[in-house]
C-alpha atoms as a PDB file:
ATOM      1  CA  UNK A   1      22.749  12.720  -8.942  1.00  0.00           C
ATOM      2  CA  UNK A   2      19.868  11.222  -7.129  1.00  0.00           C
ATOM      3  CA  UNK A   3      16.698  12.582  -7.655  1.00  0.00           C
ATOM      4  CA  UNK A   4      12.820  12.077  -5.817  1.00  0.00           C
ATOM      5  CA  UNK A   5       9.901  13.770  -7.247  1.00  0.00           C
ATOM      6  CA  UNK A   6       6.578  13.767  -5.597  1.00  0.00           C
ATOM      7  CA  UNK A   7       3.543  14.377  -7.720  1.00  0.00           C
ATOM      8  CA  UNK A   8      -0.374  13.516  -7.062  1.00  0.00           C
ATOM      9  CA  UNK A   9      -0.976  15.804  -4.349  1.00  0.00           C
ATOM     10  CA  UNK A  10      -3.831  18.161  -4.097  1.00  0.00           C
ATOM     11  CA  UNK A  11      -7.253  19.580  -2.632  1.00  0.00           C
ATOM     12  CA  UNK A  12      -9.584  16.625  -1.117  1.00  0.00           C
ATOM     13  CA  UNK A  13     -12.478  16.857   0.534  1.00  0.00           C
ATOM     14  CA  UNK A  14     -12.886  14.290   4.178  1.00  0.00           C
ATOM     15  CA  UNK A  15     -13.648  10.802   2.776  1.00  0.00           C
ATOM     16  CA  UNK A  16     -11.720  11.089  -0.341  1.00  0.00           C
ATOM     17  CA  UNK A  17      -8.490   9.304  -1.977  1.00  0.00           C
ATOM     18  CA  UNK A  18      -5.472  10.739  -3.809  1.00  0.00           C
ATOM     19  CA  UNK A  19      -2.270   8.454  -4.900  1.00  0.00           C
ATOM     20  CA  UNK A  20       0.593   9.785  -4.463  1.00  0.00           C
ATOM     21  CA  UNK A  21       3.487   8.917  -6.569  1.00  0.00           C
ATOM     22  CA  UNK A  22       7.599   9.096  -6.190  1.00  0.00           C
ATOM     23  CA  UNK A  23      10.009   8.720  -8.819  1.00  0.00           C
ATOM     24  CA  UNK A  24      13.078   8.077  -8.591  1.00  0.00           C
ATOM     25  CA  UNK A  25      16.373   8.675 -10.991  1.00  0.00           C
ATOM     26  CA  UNK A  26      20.013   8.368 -10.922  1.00  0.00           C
ATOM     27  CA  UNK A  27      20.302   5.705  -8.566  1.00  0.00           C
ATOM     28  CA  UNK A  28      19.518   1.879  -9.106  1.00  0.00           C
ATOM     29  CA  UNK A  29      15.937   1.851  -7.302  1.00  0.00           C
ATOM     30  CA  UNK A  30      15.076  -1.484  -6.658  1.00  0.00           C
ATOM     31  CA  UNK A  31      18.173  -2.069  -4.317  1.00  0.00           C
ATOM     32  CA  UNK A  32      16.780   0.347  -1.623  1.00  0.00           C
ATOM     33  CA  UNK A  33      13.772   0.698   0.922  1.00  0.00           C
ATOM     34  CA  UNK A  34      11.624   3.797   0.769  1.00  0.00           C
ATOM     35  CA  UNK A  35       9.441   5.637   3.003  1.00  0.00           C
ATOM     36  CA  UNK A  36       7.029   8.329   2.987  1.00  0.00           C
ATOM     37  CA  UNK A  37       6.777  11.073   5.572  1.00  0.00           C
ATOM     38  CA  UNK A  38       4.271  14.149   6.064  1.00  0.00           C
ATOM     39  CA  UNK A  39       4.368  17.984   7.635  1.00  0.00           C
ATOM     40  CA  UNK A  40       1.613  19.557   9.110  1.00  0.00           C
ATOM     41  CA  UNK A  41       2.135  23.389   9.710  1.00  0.00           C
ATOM     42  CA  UNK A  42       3.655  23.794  12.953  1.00  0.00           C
ATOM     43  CA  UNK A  43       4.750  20.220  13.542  1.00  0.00           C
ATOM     44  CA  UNK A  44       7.509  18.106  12.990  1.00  0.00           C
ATOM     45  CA  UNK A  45       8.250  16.202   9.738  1.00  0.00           C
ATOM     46  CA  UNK A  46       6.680  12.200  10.993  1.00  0.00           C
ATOM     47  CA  UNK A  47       7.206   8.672   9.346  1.00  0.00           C
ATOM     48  CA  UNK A  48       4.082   7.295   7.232  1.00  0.00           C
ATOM     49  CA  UNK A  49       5.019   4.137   5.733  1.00  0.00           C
ATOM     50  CA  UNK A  50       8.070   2.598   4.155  1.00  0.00           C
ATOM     51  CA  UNK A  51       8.556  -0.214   1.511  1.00  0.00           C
ATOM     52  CA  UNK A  52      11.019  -2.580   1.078  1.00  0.00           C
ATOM     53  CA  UNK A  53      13.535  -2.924  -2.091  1.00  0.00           C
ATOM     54  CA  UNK A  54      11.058  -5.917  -3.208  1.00  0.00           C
ATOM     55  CA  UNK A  55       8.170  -5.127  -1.776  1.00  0.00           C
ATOM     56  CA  UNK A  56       7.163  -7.948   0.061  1.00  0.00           C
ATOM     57  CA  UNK A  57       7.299  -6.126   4.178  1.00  0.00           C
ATOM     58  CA  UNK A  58       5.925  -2.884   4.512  1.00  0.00           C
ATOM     59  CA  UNK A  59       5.776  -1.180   7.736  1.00  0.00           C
ATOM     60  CA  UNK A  60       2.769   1.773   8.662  1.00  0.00           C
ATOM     61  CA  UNK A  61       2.465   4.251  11.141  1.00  0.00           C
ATOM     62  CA  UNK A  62      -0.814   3.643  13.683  1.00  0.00           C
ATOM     63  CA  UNK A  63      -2.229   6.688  12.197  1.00  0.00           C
ATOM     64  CA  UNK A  64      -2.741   6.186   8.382  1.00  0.00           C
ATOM     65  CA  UNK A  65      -2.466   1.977   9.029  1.00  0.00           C
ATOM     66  CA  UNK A  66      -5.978   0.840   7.746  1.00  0.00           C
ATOM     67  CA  UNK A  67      -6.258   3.960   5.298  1.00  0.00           C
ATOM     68  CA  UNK A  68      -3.254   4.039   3.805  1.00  0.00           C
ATOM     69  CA  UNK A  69      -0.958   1.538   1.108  1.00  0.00           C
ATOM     70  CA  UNK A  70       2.505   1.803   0.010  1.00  0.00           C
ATOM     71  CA  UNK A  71       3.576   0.368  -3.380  1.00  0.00           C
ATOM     72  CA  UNK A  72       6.407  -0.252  -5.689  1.00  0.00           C
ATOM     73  CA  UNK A  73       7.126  -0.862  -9.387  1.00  0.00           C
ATOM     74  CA  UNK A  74      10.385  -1.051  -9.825  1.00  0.00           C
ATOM     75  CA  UNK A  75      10.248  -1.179 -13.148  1.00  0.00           C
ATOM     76  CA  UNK A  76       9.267   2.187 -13.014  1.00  0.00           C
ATOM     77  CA  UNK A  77      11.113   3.378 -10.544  1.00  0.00           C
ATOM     78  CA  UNK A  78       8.539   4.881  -8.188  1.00  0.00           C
ATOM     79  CA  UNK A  79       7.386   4.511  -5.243  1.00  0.00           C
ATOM     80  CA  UNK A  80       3.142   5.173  -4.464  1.00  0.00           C
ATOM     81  CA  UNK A  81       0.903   6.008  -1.256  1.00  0.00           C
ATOM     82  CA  UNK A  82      -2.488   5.160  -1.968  1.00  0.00           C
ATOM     83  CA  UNK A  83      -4.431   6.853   0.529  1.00  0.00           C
ATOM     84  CA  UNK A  84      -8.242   6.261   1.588  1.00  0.00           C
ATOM     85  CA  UNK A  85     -10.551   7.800   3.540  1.00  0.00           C
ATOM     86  CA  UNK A  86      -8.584  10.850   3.990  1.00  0.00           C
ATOM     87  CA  UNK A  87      -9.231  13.333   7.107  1.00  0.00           C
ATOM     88  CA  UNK A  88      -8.031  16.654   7.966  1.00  0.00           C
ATOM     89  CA  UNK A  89      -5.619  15.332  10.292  1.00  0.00           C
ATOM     90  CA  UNK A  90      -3.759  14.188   7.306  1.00  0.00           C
ATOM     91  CA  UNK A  91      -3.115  17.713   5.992  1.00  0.00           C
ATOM     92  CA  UNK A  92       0.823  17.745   5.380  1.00  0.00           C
ATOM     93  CA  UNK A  93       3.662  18.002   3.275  1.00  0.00           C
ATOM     94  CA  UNK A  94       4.173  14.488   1.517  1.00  0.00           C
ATOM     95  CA  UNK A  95       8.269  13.478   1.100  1.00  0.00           C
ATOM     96  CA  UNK A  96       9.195  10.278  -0.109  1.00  0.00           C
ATOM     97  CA  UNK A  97      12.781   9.250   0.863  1.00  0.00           C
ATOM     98  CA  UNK A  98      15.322   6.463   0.092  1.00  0.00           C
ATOM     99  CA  UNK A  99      17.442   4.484   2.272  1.00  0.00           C
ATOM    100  CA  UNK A 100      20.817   3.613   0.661  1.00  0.00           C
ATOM    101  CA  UNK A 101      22.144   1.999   3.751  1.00  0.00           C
ATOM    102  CA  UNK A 102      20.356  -1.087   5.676  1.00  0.00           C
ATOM    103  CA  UNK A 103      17.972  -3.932   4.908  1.00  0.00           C
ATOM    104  CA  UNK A 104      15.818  -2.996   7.860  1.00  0.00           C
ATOM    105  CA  UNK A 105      12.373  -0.514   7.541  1.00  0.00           C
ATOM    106  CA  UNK A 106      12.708   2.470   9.540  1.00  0.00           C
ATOM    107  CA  UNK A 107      10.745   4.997  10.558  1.00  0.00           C
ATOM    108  CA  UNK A 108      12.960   7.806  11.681  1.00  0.00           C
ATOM    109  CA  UNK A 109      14.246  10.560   9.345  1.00  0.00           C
ATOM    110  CA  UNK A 110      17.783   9.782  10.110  1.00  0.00           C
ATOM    111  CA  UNK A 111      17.735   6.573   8.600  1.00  0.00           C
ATOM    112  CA  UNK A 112      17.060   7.708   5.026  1.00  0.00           C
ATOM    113  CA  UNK A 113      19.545   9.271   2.796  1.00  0.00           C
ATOM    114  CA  UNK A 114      17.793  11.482  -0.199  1.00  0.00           C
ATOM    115  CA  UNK A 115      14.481  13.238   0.093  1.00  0.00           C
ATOM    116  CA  UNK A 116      12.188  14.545  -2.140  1.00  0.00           C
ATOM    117  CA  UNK A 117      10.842  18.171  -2.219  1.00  0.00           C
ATOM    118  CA  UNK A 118       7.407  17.090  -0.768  1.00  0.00           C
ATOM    119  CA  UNK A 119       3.778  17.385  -2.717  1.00  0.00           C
ATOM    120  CA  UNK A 120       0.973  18.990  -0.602  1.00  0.00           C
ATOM    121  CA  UNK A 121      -1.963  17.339   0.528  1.00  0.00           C
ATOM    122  CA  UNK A 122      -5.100  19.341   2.004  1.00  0.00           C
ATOM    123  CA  UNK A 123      -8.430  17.455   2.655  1.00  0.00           C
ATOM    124  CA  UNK A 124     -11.278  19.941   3.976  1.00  0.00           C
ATOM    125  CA  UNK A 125     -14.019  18.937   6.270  1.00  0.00           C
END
């Protein structure tokens, strides 16, 4: 069955980067868009990036645009978020998800079709 497994995040302090890596199994990867969403306690899951099957358009939400990169190797079958400068406002839940279905990049969770089980990310002040 299709798997995503987060890994890379961790305990940062303001200014830092972490990489965040998602990889992928059970599915042919480079056929499919990802993205990558975050949690914050007490607020809704919200779209961070997503990546196309080649990796040529990428699409970023106005927060983390500037700060933030999404990556592919498909030979590897995972999906990154290199993320700069961090700030507390980007404490959250990490998921990476796939989209089995369209060409298109979306940001809304309805459009993807597997998710990952999320990797936390905490940057202090």
């Amino acid at each position: 069955q299709v798997q995503l497994v987060e890994s890379g995040g961790g305990l940062v302090q303001a200014g830092d980067s972490l990489r965040l890596s998602c990889a992928a199994s059970g599915l042919t990867f480079s056929r499919y868009n990802m993205g990558w969403f975050r949690q914050a306690p007490g607020k809704e899951r919200e779209f961070v990036a997503a990546i196309s099957w080649s990796g040529r358009a990428t699409d970023y939400a106005d927060s983390p645009k500037g700060r933030f990169t999404i990556s592919r190797d498909n030979a590897k079958n995972t999906v990154y978020l290199q993320m700069n400068s961090l700030k507390p406002e980007d404490t959250a839940v990490y998921y990476c998800a796939i989209d089995q279905t369209t060409w298109s990049l979306k940001r809304i969770e309805s459009g993807y079709d597997y998710w990952g089980q999320g990797t936390q990310v905490t940057v202090s002040s």
